[in-house]
Protein backbone atom coordinates (compact mmCIF):
# COMPACT_ATOMS: atom_id res chain seq x y z
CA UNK A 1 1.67 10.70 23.41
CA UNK A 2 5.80 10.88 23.48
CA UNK A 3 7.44 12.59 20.93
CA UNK A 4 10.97 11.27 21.59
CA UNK A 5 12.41 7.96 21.45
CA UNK A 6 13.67 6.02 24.22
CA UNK A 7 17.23 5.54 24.63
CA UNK A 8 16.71 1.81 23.05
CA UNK A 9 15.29 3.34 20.07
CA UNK A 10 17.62 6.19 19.95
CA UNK A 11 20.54 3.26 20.10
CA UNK A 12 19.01 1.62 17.35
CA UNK A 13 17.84 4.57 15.09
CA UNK A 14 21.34 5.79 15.33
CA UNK A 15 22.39 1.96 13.67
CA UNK A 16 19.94 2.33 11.23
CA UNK A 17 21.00 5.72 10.49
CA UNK A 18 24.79 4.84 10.42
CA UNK A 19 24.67 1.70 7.84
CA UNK A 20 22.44 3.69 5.61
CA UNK A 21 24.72 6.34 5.26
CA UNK A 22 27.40 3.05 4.87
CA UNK A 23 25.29 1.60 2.29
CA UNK A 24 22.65 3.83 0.90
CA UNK A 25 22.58 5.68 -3.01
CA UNK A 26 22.22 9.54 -2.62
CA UNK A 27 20.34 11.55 -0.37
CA UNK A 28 17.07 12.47 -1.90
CA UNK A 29 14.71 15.75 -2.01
CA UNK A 30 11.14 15.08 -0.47
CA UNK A 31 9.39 12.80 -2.84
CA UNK A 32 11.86 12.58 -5.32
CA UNK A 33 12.19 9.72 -8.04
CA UNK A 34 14.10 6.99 -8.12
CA UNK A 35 16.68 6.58 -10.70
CA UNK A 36 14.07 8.01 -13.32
CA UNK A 37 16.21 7.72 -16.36
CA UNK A 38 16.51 3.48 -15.63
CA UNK A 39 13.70 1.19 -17.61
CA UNK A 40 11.36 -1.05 -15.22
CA UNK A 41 14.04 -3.83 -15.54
CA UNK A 42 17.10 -1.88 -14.57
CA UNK A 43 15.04 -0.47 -11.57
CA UNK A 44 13.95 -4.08 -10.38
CA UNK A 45 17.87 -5.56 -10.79
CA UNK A 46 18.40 -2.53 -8.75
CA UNK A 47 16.13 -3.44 -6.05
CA UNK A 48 16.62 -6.66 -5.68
CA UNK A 49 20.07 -5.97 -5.04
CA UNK A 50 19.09 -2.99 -2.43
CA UNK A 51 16.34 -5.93 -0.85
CA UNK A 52 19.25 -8.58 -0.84
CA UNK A 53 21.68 -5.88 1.25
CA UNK A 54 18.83 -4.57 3.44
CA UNK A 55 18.37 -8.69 4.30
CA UNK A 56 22.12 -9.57 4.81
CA UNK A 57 21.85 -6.40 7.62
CA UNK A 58 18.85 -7.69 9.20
CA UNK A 59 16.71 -4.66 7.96
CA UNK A 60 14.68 -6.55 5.51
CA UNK A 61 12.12 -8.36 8.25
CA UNK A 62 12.44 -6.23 11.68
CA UNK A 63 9.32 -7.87 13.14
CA UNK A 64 9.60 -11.25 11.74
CA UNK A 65 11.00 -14.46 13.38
CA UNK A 66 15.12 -14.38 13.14
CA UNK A 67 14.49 -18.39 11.76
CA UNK A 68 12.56 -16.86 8.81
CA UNK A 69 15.25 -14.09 7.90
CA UNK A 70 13.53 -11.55 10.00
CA UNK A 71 15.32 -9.72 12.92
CA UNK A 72 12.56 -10.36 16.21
CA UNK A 73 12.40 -6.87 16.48
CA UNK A 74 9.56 -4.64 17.67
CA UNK A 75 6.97 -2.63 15.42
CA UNK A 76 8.67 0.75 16.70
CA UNK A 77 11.70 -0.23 14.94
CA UNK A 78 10.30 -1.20 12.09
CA UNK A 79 8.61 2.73 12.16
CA UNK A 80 12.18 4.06 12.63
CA UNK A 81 13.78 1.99 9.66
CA UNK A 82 11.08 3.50 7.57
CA UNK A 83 11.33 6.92 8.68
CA UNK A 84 15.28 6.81 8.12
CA UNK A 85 15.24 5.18 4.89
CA UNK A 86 12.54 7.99 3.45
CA UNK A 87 15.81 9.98 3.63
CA UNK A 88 17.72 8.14 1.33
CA UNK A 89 17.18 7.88 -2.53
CA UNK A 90 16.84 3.68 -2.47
CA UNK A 91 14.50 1.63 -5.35
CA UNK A 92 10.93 1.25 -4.02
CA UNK A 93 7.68 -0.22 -5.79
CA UNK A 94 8.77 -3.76 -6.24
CA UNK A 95 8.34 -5.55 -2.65
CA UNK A 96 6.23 -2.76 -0.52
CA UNK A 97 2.86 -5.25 -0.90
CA UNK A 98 4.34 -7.98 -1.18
CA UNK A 99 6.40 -7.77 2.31
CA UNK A 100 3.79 -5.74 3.66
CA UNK A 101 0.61 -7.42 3.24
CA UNK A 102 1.23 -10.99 1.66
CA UNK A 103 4.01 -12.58 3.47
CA UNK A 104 1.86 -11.29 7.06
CA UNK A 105 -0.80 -13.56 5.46
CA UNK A 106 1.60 -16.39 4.30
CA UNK A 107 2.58 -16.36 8.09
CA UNK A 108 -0.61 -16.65 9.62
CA UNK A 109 -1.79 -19.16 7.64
CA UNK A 110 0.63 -21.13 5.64
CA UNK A 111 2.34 -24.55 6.53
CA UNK A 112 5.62 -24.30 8.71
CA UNK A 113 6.62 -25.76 5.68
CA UNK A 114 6.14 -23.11 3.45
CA UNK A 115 7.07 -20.70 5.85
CA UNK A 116 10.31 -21.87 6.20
CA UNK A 117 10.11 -21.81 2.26
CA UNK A 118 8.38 -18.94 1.16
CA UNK A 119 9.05 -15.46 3.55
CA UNK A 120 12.95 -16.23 3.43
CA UNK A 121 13.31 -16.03 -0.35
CA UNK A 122 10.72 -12.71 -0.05
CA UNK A 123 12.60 -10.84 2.28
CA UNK A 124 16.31 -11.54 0.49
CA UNK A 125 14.21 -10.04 -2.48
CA UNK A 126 14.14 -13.50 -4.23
CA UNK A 127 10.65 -13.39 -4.96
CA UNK A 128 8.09 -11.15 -5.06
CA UNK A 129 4.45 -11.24 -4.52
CA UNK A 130 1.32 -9.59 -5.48
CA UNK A 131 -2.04 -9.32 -3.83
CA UNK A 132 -4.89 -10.79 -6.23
CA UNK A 133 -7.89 -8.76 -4.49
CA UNK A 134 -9.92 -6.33 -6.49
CA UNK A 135 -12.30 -6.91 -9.72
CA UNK A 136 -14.58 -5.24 -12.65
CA UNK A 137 -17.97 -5.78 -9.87
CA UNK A 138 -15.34 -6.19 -6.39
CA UNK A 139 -13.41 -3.47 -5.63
CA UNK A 140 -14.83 -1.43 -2.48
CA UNK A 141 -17.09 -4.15 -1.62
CA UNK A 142 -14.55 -7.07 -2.09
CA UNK A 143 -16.56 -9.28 -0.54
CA UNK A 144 -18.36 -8.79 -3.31
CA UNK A 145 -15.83 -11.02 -5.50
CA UNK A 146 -16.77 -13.15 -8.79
CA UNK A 147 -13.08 -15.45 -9.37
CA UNK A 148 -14.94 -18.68 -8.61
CA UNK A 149 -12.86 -21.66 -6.99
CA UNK A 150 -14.19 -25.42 -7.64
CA UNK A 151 -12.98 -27.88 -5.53
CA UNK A 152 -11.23 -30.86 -7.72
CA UNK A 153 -10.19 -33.72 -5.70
CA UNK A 154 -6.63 -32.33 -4.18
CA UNK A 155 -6.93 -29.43 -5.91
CA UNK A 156 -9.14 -26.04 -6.71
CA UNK A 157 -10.01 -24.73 -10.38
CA UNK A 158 -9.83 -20.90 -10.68
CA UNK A 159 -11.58 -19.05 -13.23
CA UNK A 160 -12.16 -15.71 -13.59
CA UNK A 161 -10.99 -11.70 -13.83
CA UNK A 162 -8.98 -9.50 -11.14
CA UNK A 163 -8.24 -5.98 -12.10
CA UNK A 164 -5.90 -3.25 -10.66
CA UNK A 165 -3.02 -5.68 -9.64
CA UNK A 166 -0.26 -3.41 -8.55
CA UNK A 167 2.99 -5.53 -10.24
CA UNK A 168 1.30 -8.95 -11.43
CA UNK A 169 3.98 -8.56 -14.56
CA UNK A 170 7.23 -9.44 -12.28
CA UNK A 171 5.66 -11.03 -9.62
CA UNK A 172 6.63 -14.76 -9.18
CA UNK A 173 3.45 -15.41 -6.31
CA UNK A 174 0.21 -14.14 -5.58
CA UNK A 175 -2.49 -14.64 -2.92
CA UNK A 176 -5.80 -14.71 -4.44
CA UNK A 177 -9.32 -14.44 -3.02
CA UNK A 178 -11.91 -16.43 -4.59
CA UNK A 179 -15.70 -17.43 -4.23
CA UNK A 180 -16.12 -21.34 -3.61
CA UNK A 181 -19.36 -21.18 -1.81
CA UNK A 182 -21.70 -18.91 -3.91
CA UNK A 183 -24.91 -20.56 -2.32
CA UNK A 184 -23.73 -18.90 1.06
CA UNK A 185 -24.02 -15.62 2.19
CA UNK A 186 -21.43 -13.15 0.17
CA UNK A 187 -18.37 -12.89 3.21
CA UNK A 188 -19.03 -17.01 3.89
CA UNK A 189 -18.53 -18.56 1.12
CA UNK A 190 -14.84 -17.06 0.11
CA UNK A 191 -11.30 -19.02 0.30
CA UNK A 192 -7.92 -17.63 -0.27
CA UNK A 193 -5.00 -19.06 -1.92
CA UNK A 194 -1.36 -18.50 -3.15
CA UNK A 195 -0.09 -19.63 -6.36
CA UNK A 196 2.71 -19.09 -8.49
CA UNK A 197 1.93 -16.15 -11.59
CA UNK A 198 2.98 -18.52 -14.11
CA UNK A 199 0.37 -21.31 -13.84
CA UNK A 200 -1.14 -22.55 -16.50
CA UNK A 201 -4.09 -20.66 -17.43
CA UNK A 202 -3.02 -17.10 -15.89
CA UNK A 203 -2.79 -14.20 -18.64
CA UNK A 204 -1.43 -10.92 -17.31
CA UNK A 205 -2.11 -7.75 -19.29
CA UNK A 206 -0.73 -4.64 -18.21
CA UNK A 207 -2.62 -1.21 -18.06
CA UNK A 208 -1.27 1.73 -19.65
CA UNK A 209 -1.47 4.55 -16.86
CA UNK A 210 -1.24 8.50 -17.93
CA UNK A 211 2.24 9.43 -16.69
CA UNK A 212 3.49 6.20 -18.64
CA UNK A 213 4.44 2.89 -17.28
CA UNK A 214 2.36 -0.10 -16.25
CA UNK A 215 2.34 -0.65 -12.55
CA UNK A 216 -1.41 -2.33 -12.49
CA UNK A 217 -2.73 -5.45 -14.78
CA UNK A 218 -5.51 -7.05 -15.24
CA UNK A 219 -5.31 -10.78 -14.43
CA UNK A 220 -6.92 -13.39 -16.18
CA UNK A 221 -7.81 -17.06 -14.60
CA UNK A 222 -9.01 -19.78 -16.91
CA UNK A 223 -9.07 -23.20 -15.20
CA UNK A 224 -6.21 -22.68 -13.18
CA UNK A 225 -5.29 -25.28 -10.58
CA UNK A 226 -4.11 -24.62 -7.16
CA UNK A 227 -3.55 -27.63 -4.58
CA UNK A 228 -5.58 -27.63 -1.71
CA UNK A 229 -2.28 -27.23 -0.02
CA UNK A 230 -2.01 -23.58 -1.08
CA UNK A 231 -5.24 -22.91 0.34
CA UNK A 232 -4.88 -20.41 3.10
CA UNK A 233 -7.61 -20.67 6.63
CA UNK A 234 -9.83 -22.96 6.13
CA UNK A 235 -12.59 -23.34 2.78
CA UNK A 236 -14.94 -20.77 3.44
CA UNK A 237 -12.98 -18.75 5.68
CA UNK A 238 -11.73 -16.38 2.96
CA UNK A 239 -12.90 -13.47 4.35
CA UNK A 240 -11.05 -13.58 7.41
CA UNK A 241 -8.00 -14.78 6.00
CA UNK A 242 -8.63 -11.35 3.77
CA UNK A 243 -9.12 -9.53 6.81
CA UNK A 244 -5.71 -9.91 8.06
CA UNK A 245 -4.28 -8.57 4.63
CA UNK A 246 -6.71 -5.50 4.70
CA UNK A 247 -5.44 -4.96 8.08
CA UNK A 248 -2.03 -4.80 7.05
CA UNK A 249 -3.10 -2.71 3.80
CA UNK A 250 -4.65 0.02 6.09
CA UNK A 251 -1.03 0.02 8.10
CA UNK A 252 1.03 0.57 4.95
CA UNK A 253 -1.37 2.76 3.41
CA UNK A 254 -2.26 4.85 6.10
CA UNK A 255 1.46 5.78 7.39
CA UNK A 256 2.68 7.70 4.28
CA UNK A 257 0.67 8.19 1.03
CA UNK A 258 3.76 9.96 -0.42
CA UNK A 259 1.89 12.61 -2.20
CA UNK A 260 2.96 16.49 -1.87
CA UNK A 261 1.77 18.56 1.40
CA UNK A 262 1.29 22.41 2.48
CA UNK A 263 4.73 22.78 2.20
CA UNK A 264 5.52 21.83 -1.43
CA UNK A 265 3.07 24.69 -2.14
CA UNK A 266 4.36 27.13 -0.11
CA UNK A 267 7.54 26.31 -1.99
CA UNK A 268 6.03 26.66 -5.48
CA UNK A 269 4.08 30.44 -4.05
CA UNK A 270 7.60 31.81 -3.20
CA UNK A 271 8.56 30.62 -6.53
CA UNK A 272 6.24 32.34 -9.00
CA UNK A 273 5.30 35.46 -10.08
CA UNK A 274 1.92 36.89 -8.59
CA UNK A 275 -0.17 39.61 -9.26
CA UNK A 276 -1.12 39.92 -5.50
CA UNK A 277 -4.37 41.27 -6.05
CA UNK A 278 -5.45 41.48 -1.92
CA UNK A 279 -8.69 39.13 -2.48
CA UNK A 280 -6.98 36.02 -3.63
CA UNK A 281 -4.19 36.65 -1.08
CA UNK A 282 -6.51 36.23 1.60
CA UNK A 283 -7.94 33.14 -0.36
CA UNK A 284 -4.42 31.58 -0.88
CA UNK A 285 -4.21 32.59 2.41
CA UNK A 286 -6.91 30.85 4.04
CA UNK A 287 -6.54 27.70 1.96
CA UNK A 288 -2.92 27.33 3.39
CA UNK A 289 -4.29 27.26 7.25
CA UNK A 290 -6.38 24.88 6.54
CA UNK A 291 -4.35 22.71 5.12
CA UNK A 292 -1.76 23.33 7.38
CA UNK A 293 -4.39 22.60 10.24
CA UNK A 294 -4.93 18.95 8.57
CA UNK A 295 -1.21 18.46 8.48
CA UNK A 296 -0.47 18.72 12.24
CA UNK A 297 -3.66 16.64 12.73
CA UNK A 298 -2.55 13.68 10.76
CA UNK A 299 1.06 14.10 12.54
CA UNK A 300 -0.29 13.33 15.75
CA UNK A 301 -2.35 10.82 14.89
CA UNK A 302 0.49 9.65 13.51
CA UNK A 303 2.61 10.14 16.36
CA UNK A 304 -0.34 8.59 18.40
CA UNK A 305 0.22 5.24 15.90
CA UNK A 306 4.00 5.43 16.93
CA UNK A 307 4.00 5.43 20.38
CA UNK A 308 1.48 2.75 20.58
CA UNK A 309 3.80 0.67 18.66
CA UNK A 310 6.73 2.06 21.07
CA UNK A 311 4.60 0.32 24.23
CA UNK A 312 3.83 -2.89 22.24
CA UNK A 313 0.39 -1.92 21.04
CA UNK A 314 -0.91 -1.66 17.82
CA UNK A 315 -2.65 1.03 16.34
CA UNK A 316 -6.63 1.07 15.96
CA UNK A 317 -8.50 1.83 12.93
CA UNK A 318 -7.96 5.55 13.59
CA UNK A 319 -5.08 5.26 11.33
CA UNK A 320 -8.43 5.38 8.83
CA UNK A 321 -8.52 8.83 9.57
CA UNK A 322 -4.74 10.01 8.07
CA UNK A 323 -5.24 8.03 5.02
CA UNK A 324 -8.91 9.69 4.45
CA UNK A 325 -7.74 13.49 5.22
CA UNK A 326 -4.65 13.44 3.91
CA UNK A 327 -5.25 12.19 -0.05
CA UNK A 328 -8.03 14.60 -0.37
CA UNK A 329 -6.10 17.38 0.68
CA UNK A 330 -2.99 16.29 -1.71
CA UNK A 331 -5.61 16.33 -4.39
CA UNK A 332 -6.83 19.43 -3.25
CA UNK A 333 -3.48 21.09 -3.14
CA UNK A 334 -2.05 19.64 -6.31
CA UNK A 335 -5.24 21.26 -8.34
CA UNK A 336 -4.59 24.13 -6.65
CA UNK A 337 -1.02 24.48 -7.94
CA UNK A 338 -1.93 23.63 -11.18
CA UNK A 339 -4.48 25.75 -11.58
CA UNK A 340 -1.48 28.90 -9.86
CA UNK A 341 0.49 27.90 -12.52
CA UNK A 342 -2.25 28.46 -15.36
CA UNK A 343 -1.42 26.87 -18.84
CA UNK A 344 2.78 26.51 -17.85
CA UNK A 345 1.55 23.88 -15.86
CA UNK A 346 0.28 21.93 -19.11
CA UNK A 347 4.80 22.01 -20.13
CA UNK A 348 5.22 19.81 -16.97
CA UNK A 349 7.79 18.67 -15.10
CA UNK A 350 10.15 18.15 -18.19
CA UNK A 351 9.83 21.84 -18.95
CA UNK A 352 9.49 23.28 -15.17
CA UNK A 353 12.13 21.56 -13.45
CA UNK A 354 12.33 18.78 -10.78
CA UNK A 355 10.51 20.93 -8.16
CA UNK A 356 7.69 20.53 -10.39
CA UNK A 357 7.58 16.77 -10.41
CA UNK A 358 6.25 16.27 -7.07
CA UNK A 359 3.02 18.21 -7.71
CA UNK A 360 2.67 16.54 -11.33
CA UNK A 361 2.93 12.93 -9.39
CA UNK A 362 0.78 14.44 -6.81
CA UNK A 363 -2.13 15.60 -9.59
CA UNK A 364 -2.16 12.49 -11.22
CA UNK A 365 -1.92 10.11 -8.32
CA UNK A 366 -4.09 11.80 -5.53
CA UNK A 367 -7.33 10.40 -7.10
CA UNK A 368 -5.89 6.94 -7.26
CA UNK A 369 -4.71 7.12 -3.61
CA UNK A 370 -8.37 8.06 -2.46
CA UNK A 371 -9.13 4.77 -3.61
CA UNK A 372 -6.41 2.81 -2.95
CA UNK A 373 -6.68 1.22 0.72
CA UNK A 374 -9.86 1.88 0.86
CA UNK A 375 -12.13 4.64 -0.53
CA UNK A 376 -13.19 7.52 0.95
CA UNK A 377 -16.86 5.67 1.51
CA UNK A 378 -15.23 2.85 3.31
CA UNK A 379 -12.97 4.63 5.27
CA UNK A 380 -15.75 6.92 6.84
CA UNK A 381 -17.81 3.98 7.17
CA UNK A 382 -14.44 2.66 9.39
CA UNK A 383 -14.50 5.68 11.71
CA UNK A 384 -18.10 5.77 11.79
CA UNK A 385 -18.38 2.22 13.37
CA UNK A 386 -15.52 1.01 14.34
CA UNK A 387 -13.82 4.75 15.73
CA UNK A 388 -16.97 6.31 16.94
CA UNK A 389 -19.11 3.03 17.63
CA UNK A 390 -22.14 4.14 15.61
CA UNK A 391 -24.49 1.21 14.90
CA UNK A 392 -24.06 -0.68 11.34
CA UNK A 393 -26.27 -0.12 8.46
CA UNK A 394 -28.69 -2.35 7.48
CA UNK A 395 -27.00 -5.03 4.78
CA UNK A 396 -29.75 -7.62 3.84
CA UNK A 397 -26.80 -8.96 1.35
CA UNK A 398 -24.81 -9.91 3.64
CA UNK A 399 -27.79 -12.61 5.00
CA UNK A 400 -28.50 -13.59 1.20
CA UNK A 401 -26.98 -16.31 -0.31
CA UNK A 402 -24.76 -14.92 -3.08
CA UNK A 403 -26.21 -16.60 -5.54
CA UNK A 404 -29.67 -15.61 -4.79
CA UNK A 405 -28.99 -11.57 -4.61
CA UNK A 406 -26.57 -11.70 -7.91
């Protein structure tokens, strides 16, 4: 494991560095919120102008081919454009999946064609994509999915429901996983698409979340038609075509969940008044190492991740492990602050000050993010096989023809 960078990626993190500082907004606080006083609209204009600048410098696509407005750079320098730009206060939430898990898939499988068309006009912030995935009965097991797909001479009719789709509303494409073989076994009979978001037949309603805002939808198909042309891998082949996104999902997942950590409640202890009665000390106490013996855990498996990028390699499905620790302990911590901060903590951020927003994001978020990417189930089952090589479970339904066990 190296903890330094080589004197290439020194070179190039002190680039990075340099036209960030050129071209950046301000310097932000740990987890601090983008321009929170702008409307959805005003922060999209603003980040498709931030996408559009980050393009023109070749920062948009590091790893991607320098014909498809990418750079041909190495997944260590992707790492070190992330980790410098977390510094900066720059629009986020509009292109993250869409860069990071659809236009990976789009590349794999699509048409030189629609290469050449599509991941140009996504990485100058053009376009934007969503990832169709997730339903009512299909959200863990996805390959448990219901959106039918009927073949139609040149063409596929879509019907069905997907739920949880993280900015359907402004998103111009969307890759979509449906079931066109139900008389096959559940992960056989599944194709994946792209389509535009305004095709016929595709209603979008947005869900109302606690803090405010509408980030997820639910998605609506009713006889939508795709062209066989948009079909991505071949028919039937879905679930490997959905592979590669989930792969990329666990990557962008994993690295950073963006929640608060041992430090943000260290911050909030020196902060407050105590009665420092000598029991809960030592509880505080203990509940601190702990979670400050998780944090250096999931930095070196991080750093473990990083320098297996900085030799060419990519990282395993250990990454499965940061992702899995480090929600539930964000959770953890975040009820644990609002429970030191008694009924105060009920006047929120508004009332208590910026400090206080991180751990308000943090309480309401941390739940979500143990689901997100993969639940906790999932993710142990990960380790379990795939990590520590322990035989499968038994899974009849994945013998049965879908139609047959449904």
């Amino acid at each position: 494991m190296d903890f330094d960078d080589s004197p290439a990626e020194a070179s190039f993190r002190q680039k990075v560095r340099k036209w960030l500082e050129e071209n950046g907004e301000l310097k932000q606080t740990p987890r601090q919120k983008f321009a929170p006083e702008l409307n959805e609209a005003e922060r999209l204009a603003s980040a498709r102008r931030w996408q559009a600048k980050k393009a023109l410098a070749g920062f948009a696509g590091i790893t991607l081919p320098c014909k498809y407005g990418g750079r041909a750079g190495s997944h260590i320098q992707q790492v070190i454009y992330q980790q410098e730009e977390s510094a900066f206060l720059v629009p986020f939430g509009f292109y993250e999946i869409g860069l990071g898990m659809c236009i990976p898939t789009i590349l794999a499988y699509a048409s030189e064609e629609q290469k050449e068309r599509y991941v140009p006009k996504a990485l100058a912030g053009e376009e934007i994509w969503c990832q169709l995935f997730s339903e009512p009965a299909a959200g863990s097991d996805l390959a448990g999915v219901q959106t039918s797909a009927r073949r139609d001479g040149g063409s596929w009719v879509l019907n069905g429901q997907k739920v949880w789709t993280t900015g359907a509303h402004f998103s111009n494409y969307g890759i979509v996983l449906a079931r066109s073989e139900p008389e096959k076994p559940k992960h056989k009979g599944l194709t994946m698409f792209f389509l535009p978001m305004n095709s016929p037949g595709i209603e979008i309603r947005p869900i109302a979340q606690m803090p405010g805002g509408s980030d997820f939808n639910e998605v609506f198909f009713t006889d939508v038609r795709v062209p066989d042309s948009n079909r991505l891998g071949e028919a039937g082949d879905g679930w490997q075509v959905a592979l590669t996104t989930l792969k990329h999902e666990r990557l962008t997942v994993g690295s950073d969940i963006g929640l608060i950590d041992v430090d943000d409640v260290v911050s909030l202890l020196k902060r407050i008044d105590r009665n420092n009665d000598p029991f809960e000390e030592s509880l505080i106490q203990e509940r601190l190492v702990d979670w400050h013996i998780q944090s250096q855990g999931i930095r070196l498996l991080n750093q473990r991740a990083i320098t297996a990028l900085s030799k060419g390699d990519e990282p395993g499905p250990e990454l499965s492990i940061t992702k899995l620790i480090a929600a539930k302990a964000a959770q953890q911590m975040a009820n644990f602050c609002m429970d030191l901060m008694g009924e105060q903590a009920l006047l929120g951020a508004e009332h208590l000050g910026d400090k206080w927003e991180s751990i308000e994001h943090s309480w309401y978020w941390s739940a979500a993010m143990r689901i997100a990417g993969g639940t906790d189930e999932v993710l142990r089952n990960i380790i379990a096989e795939r990590v520590l090589q322990l035989p499968q479970e038994n899974r009849p339904d994945k013998r049965e023809p879908y139609n047959s066990a449904t």
